[in-house]
Protein backbone atom coordinates (compact mmCIF):
# COMPACT_ATOMS: atom_id res chain seq x y z
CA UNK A 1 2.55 8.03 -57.66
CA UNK A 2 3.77 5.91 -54.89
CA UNK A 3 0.46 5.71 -51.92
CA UNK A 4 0.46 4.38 -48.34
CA UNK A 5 -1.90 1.22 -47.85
CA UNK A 6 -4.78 2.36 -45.59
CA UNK A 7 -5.06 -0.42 -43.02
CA UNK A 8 -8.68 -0.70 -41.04
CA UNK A 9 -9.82 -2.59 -38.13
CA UNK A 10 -12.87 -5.56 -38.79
CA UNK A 11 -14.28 -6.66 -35.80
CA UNK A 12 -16.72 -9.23 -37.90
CA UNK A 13 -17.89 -10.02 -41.41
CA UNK A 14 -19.73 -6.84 -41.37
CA UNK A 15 -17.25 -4.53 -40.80
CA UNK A 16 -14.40 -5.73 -43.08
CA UNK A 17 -17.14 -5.48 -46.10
CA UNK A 18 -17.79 -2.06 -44.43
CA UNK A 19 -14.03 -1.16 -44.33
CA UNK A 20 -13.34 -2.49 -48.31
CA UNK A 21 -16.34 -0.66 -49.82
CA UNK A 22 -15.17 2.68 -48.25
CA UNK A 23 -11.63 1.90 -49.52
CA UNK A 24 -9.56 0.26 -47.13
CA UNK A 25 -6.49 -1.51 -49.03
CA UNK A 26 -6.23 -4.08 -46.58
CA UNK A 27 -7.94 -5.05 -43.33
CA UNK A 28 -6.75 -6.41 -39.96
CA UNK A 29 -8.87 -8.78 -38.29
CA UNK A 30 -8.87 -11.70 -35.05
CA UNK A 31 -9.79 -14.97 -35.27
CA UNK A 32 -11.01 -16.85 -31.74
CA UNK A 33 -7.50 -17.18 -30.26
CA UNK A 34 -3.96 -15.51 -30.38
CA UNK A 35 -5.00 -11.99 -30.67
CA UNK A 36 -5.62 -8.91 -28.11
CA UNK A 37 -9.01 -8.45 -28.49
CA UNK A 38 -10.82 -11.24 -27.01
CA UNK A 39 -14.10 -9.31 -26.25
CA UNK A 40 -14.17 -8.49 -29.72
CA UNK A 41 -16.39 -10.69 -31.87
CA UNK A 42 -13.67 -12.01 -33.61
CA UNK A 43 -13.98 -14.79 -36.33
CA UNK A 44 -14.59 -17.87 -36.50
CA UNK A 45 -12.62 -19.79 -39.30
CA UNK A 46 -15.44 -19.82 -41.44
CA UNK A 47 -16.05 -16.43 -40.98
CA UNK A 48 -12.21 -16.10 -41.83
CA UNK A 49 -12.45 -18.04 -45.29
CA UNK A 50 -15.19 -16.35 -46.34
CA UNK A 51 -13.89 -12.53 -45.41
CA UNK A 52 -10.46 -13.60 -47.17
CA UNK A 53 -12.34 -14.75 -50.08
CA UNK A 54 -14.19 -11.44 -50.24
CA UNK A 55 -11.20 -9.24 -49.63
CA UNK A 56 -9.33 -10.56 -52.63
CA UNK A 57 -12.26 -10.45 -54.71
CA UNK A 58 -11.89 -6.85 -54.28
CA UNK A 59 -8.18 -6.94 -54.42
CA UNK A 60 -7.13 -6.10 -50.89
CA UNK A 61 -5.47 -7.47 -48.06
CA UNK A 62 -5.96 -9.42 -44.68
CA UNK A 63 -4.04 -9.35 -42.14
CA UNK A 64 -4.68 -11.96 -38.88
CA UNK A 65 -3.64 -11.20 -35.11
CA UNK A 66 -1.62 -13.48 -33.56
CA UNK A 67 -0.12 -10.87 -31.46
CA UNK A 68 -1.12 -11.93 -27.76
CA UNK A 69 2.39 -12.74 -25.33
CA UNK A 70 1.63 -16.34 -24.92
CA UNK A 71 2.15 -18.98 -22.05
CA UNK A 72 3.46 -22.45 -23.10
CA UNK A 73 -0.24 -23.92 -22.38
CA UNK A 74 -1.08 -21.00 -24.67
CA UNK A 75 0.84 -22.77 -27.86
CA UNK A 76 -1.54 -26.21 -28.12
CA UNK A 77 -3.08 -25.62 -31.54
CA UNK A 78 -0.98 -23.02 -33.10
CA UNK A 79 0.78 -24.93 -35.48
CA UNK A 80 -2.40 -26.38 -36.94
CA UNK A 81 -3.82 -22.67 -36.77
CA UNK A 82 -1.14 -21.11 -39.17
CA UNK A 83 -1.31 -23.60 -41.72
CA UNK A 84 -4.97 -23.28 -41.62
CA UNK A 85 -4.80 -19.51 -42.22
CA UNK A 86 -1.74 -20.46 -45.04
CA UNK A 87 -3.97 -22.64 -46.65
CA UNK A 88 -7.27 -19.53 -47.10
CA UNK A 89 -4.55 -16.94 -48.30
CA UNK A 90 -3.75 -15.38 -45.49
CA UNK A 91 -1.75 -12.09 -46.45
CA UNK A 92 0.12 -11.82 -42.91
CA UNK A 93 0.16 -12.24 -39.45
CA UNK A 94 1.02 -9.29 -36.69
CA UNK A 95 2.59 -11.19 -34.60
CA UNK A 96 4.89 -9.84 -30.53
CA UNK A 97 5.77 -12.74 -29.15
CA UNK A 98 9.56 -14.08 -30.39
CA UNK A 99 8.29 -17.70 -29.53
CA UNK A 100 5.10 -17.22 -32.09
CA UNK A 101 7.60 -16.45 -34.82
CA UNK A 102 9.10 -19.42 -34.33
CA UNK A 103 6.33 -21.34 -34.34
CA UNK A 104 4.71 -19.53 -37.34
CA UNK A 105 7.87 -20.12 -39.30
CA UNK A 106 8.16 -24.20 -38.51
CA UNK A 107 4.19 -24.41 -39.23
CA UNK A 108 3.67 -22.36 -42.09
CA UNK A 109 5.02 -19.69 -45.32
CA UNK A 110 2.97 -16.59 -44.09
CA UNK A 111 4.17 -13.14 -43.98
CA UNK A 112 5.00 -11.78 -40.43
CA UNK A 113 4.44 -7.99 -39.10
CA UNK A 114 5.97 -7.27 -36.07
CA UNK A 115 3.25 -5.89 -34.09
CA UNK A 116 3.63 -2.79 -32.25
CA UNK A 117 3.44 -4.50 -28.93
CA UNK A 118 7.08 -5.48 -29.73
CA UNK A 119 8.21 -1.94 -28.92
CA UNK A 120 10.76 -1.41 -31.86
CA UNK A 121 11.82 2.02 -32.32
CA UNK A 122 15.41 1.75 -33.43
CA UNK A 123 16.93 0.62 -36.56
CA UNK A 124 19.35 -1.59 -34.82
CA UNK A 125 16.31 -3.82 -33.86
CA UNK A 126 14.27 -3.47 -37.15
CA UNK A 127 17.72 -5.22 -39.04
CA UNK A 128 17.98 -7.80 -36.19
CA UNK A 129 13.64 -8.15 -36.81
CA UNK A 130 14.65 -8.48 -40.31
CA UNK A 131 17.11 -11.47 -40.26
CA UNK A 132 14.62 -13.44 -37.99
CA UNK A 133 12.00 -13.12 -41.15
CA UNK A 134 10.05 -10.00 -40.13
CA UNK A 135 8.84 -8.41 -43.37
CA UNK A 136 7.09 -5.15 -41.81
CA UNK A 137 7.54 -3.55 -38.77
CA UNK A 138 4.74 -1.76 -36.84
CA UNK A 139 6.62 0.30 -34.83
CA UNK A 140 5.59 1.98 -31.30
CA UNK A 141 3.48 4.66 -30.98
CA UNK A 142 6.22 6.75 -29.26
CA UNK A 143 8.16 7.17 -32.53
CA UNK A 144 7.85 10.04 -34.49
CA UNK A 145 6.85 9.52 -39.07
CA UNK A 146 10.72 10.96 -39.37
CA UNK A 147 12.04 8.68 -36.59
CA UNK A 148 9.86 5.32 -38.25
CA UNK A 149 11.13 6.58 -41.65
CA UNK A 150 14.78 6.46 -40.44
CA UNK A 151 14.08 2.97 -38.88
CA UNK A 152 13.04 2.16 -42.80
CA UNK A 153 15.69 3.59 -44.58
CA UNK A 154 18.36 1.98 -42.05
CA UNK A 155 17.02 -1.27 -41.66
CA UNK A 156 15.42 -1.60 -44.82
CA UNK A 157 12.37 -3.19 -44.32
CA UNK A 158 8.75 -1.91 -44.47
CA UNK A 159 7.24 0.18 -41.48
CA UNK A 160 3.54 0.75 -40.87
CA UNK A 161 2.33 3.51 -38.32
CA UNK A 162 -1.14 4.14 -36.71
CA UNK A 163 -2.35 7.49 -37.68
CA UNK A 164 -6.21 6.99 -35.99
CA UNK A 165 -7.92 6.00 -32.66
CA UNK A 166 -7.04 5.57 -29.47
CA UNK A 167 -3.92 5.12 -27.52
CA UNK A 168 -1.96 3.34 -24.67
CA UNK A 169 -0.78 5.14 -22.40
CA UNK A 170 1.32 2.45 -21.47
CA UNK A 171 4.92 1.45 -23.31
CA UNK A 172 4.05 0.74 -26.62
CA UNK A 173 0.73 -0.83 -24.81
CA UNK A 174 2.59 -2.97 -22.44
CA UNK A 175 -0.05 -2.80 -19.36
CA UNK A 176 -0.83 -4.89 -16.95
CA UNK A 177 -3.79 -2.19 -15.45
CA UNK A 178 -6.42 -4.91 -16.60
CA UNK A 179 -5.15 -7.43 -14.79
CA UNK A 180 -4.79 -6.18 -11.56
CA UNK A 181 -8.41 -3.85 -11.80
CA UNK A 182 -10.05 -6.85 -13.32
CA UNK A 183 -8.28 -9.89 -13.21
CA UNK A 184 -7.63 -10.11 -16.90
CA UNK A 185 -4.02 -10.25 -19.05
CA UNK A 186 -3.88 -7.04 -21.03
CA UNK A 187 -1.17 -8.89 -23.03
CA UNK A 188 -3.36 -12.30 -23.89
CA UNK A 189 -6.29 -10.51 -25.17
CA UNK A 190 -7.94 -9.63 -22.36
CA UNK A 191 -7.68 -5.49 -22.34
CA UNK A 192 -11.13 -4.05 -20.47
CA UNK A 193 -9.36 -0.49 -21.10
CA UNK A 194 -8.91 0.16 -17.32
CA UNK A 195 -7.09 3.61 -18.53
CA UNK A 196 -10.10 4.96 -20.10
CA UNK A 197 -11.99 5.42 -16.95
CA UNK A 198 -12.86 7.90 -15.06
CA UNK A 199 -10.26 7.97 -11.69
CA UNK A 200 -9.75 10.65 -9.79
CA UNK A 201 -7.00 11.56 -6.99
CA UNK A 202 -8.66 11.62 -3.68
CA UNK A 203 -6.98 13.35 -0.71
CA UNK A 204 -8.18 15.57 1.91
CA UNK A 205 -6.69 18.70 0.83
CA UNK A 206 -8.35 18.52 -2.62
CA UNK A 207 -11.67 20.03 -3.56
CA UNK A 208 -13.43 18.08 -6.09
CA UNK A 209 -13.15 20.36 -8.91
CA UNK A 210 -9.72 19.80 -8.64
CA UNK A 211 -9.42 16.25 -9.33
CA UNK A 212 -8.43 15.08 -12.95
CA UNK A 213 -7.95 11.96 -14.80
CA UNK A 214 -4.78 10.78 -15.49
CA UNK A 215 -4.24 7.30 -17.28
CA UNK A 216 -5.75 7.88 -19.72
CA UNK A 217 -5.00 9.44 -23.44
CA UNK A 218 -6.62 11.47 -26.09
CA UNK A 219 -7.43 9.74 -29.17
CA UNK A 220 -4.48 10.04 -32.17
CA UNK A 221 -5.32 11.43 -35.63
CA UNK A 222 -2.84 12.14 -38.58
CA UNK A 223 -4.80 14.12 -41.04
CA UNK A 224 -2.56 16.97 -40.75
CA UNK A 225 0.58 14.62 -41.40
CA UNK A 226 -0.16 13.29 -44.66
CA UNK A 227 2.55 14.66 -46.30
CA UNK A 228 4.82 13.67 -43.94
CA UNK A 229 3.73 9.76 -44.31
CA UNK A 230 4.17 10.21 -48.24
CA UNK A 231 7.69 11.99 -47.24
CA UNK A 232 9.31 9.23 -45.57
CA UNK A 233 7.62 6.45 -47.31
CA UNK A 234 5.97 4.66 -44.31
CA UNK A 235 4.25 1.49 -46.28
CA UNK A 236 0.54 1.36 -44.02
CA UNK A 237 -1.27 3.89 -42.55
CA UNK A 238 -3.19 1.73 -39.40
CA UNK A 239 -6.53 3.24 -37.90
CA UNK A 240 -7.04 1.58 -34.31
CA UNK A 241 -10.52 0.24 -33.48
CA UNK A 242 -11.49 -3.26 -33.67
CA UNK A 243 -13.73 -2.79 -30.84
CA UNK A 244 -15.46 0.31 -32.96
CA UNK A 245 -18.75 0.09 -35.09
CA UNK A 246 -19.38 0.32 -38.62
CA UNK A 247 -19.89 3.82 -38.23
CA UNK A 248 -16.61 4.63 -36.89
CA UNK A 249 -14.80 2.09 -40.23
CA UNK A 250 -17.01 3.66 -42.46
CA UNK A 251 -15.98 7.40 -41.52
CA UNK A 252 -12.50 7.01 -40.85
CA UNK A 253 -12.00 5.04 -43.87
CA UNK A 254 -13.45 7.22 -46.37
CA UNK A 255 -11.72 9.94 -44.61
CA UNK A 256 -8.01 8.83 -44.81
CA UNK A 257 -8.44 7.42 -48.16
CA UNK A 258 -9.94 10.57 -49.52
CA UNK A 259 -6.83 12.41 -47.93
CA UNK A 260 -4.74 9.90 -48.92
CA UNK A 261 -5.55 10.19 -52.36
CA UNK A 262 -5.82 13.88 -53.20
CA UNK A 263 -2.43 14.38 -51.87
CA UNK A 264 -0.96 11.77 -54.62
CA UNK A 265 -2.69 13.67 -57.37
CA UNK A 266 -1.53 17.17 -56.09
CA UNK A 267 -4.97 18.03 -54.98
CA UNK A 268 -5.05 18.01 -50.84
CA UNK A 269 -5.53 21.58 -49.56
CA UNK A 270 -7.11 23.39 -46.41
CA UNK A 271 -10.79 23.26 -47.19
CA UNK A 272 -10.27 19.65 -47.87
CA UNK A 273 -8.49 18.76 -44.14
CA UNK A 274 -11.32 21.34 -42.46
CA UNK A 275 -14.07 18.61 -44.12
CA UNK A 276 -11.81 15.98 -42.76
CA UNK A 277 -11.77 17.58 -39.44
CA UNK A 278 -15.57 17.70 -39.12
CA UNK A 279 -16.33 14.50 -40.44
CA UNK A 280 -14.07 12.93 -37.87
CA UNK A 281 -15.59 14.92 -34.93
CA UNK A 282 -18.85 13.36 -36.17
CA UNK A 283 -18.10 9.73 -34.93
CA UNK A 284 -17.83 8.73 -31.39
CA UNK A 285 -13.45 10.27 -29.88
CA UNK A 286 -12.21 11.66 -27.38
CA UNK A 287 -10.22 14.84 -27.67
CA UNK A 288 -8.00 14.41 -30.97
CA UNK A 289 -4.34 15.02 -30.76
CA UNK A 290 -1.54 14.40 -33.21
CA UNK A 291 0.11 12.06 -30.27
CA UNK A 292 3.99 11.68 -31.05
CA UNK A 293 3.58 12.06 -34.79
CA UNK A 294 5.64 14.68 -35.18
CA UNK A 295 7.33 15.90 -31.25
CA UNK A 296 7.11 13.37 -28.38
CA UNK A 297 3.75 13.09 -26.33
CA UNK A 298 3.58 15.24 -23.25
CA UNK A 299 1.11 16.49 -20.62
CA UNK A 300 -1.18 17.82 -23.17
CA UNK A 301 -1.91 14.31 -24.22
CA UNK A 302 -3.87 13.48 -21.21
CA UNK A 303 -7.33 13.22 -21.46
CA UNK A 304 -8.91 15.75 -19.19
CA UNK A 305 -12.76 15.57 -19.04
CA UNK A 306 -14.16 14.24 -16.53
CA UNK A 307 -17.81 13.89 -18.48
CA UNK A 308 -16.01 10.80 -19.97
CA UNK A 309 -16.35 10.19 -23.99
CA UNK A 310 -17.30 12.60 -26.59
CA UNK A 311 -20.12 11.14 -28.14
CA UNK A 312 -19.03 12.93 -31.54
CA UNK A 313 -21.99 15.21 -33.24
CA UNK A 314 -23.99 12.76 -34.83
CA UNK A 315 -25.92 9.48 -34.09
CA UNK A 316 -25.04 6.17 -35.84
CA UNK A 317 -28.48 4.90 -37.03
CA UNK A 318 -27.97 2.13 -39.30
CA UNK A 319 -26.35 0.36 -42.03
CA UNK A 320 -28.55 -0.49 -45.87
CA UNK A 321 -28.85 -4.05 -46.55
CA UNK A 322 -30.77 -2.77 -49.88
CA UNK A 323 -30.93 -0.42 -52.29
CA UNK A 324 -33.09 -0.39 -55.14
CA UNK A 325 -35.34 2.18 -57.28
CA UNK A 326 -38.57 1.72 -54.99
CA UNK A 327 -37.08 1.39 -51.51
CA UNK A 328 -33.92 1.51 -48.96
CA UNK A 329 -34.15 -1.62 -46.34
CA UNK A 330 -31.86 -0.34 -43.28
CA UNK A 331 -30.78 -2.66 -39.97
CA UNK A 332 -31.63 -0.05 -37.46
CA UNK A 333 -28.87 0.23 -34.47
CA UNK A 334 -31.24 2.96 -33.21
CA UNK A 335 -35.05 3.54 -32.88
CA UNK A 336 -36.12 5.72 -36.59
CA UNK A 337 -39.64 7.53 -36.44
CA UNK A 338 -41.61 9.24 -39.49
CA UNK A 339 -39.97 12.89 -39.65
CA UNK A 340 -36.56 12.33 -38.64
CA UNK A 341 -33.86 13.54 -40.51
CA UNK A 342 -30.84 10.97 -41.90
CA UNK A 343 -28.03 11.31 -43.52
CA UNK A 344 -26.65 8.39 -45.75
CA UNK A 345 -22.71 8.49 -46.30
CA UNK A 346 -21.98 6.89 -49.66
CA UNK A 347 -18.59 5.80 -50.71
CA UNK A 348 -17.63 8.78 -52.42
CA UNK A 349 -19.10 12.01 -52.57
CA UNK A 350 -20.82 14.27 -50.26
CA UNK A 351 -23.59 12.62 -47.30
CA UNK A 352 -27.04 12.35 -48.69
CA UNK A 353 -29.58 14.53 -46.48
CA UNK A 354 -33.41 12.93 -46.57
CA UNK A 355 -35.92 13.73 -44.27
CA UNK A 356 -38.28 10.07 -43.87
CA UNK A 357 -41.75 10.80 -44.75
CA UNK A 358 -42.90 7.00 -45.10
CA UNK A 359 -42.00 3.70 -43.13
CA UNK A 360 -42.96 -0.05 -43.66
CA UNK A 361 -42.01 -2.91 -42.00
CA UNK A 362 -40.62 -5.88 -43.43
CA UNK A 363 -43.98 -7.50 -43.53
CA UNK A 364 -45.47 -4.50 -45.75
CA UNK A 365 -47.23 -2.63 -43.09
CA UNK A 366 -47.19 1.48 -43.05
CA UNK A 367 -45.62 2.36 -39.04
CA UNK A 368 -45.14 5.29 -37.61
CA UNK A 369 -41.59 3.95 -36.31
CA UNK A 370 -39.42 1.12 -35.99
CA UNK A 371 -37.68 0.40 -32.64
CA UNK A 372 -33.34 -0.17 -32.88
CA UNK A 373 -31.97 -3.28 -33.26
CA UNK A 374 -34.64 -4.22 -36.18
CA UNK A 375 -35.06 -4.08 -40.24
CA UNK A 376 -37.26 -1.37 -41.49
CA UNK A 377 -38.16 -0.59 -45.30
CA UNK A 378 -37.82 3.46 -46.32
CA UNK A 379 -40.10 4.22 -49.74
CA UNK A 380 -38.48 6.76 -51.98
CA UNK A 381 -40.98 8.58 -51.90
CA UNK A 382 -40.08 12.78 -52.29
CA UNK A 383 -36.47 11.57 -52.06
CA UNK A 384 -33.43 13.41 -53.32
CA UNK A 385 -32.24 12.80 -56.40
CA UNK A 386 -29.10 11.45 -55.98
CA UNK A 387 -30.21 8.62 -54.04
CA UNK A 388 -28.81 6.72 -56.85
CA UNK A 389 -25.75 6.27 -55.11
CA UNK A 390 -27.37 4.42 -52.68
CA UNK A 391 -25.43 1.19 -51.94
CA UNK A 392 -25.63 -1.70 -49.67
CA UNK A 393 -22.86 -1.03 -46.75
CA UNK A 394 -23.48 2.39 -46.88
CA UNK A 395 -23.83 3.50 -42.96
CA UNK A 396 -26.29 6.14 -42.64
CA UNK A 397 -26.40 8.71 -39.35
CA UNK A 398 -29.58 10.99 -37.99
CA UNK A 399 -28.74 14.75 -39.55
CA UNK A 400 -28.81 16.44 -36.33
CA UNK A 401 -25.76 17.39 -34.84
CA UNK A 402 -24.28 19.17 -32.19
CA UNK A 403 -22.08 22.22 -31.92
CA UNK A 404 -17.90 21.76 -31.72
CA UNK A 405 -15.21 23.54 -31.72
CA UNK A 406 -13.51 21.87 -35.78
CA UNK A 407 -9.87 22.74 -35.09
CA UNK A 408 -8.92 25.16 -37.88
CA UNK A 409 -6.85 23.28 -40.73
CA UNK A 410 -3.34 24.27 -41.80
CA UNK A 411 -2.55 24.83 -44.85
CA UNK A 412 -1.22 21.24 -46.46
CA UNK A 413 2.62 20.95 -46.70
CA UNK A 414 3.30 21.93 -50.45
CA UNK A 415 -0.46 21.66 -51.16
């Protein structure tokens, strides 16, 4: 059966091996210049070669930004620039900016997206996108999956949707609240996510309690539209977050492709979205909403706490550099003590629960604990069985959680 591609955000090297091993079919990624994500930490071209080279190893795709509106000072190197990501096997470039095109297509052979910054939500403009060169459109977030599918079917060419993350709350992400809070272009990669503050309304004749946010959106998730996706045959299925950690590829990836998946072979139904549901409140969102997926955004979109983010009910602790029968050898983002209890998330299958009775540092010593940002070696020692399926890239997360409301699941269309 037919299946979306899941696309998944790579902020570095790390991340896009992250996003592959939990089953990403292709990955989206910046190099230093072009894109909108300059405080990302982007890649260098070696760093490009290499995670190109690793992608197709494991037969998926990489897609490069070149999606910033640029200035004419802007253009100096971009001709060199495409042919350099031509000549490592680029798969395609998401690309706004008319003038880009141009210069992509006199420089170079590579496949263009239109990226969703380009605001296309009629079929009228995905034919005109289409005789310029455009092989896939990403279209704006304001469209409905029946509205993008009808762009498809009309303009026949490909259409990719985000169905994860976080949203503009601005056309299609056209802002300009960066540069004017901060004194950095939104649209030339330099987005500080003004929106996602906390503001408030101040007058006189309010009382504190009454004073909301405003700018700023809930974040998007399509688990509950998967059906709908298959239905009108939208080609990519985009999860936002190239600012987001390994934690937050790791779970959304495995999530989506699991969903993905079981609804090709028949199999998706309501205890499998409830799992879904939880696992996604588990990494670091706001309030989830299905933003214009199926009826347009409205007031309900609007983030509303003023406690700012939802830390999600677990901690990320740390990624495995090793597995093997004697030991696991973690890179700690977070400080791990004899005691706790972790949770290791393998590619498939259920998380593996393990409660650390032995550490030893890299040097061979028995500690107590190991402070974050450091490499510490776990013994299996009383370990669960199936720590077999222990890989390296497999994220791991401290087992406590806290309490949340897990939106009850619908029953899956015709599942």
């Amino acid at each position: 059966m037919w299946k979306p591609e899941l696309l998944v955000p790579a902020k570095n090297l790390e991340r896009l091996k992250v996003a592959i091993a939990y089953g990403a079919d292709a990955v989206y990624l910046g190099g230093q210049k072009y894109g909108l994500r300059a405080r990302a930490d982007n890649f260098t071209d070696s760093d490009l070669a290499l995670g190109v080279a690793f992608a197709h190893q494991h037969n998926a795709k990489v897609y490069i930004t070149l999606n910033a509106f640029l200035h004419d000072a802007d253009f100096e190197g971009l001709a060199d620039y495409c042919q350099f990501l031509s000549a490592i096997g680029v798969d395609g470039v998401i690309v706004s900016d008319l003038g880009v095109i141009r210069a992509i297509k006199n420089s170079s052979n590579l496949n263009i997206h239109l990226s969703t910054q380009a605001s296309c939500i009629n079929s009228y403009a995905g034919r005109l996108w289409k005789q310029i060169g455009v092989k896939r459109l990403i279209v704006g977030r304001e469209l409905s999956i029946a509205e993008a599918g009808a762009i498809r079917e009309h303009s026949g060419i490909d259409v990719e949707m985000f169905t994860h993350g976080a949203m503009c709350m601005a056309y299609s992400g056209h802002c300009t609240i960066s540069n004017f809070t901060a004194g950095r272009d939104s649209n030339r990669g330099g987005c500080i996510q003004s929106c996602r503050l906390p503001y408030q309304l101040e007058s006189d004749d309010k009382k504190p309690e009454d004073l909301v946010t405003f700018m700023s959106s809930r974040d998007l998730w399509g688990i509950y539209q998967i059906e709908d996706f298959f239905k009108h045959q939208i080609c990519s299925l985009k999860i936002e977050g190239r600012m987001k950690s390994s934690f937050y590829v790791a779970l959304t990836c495995k999530v989506y492709r699991r969903l993905i998946d079981a609804y090709a072979s028949g199999t998706l139904n309501a205890e499998m979205l409830q799992i879904a549901a939880a696992e996604l409140q588990s990494i670091p969102h706001r309030d989830y909403f299905a933003g214009s997926l199926e009826t347009p955004a409205g007031r309900d979109s609007v983030f509303g706490q003023l406690s700012g983010i939802n830390t999600g009910t677990h901690q990320y602790l740390g990624i495995v550099l090793e597995s093997n029968p004697q030991e696991i050898v973690l890179q700690l983002v977070e400080p791990l003590a004899i005691g706790d209890e972790i949770e290791i998330i393998p590619f498939a299958g259920e998380a593996i629960s393990w409660k650390v009775e032995r550490l030893v540092s890299v040097m061979g010593d028995r500690i107590n604990s190991m402070r974050q940002d450091s490499v510490v070696r776990i013994p299996k020692i009383d370990a669960p069985g199936n720590l077999q399926n222990v890989a390296k890239l497999n994220v791991v997360r401290f087992a406590q959680g806290v309490a949340e409301t897990i939106p009850p699941a619908p029953l899956a269309k015709g599942g």
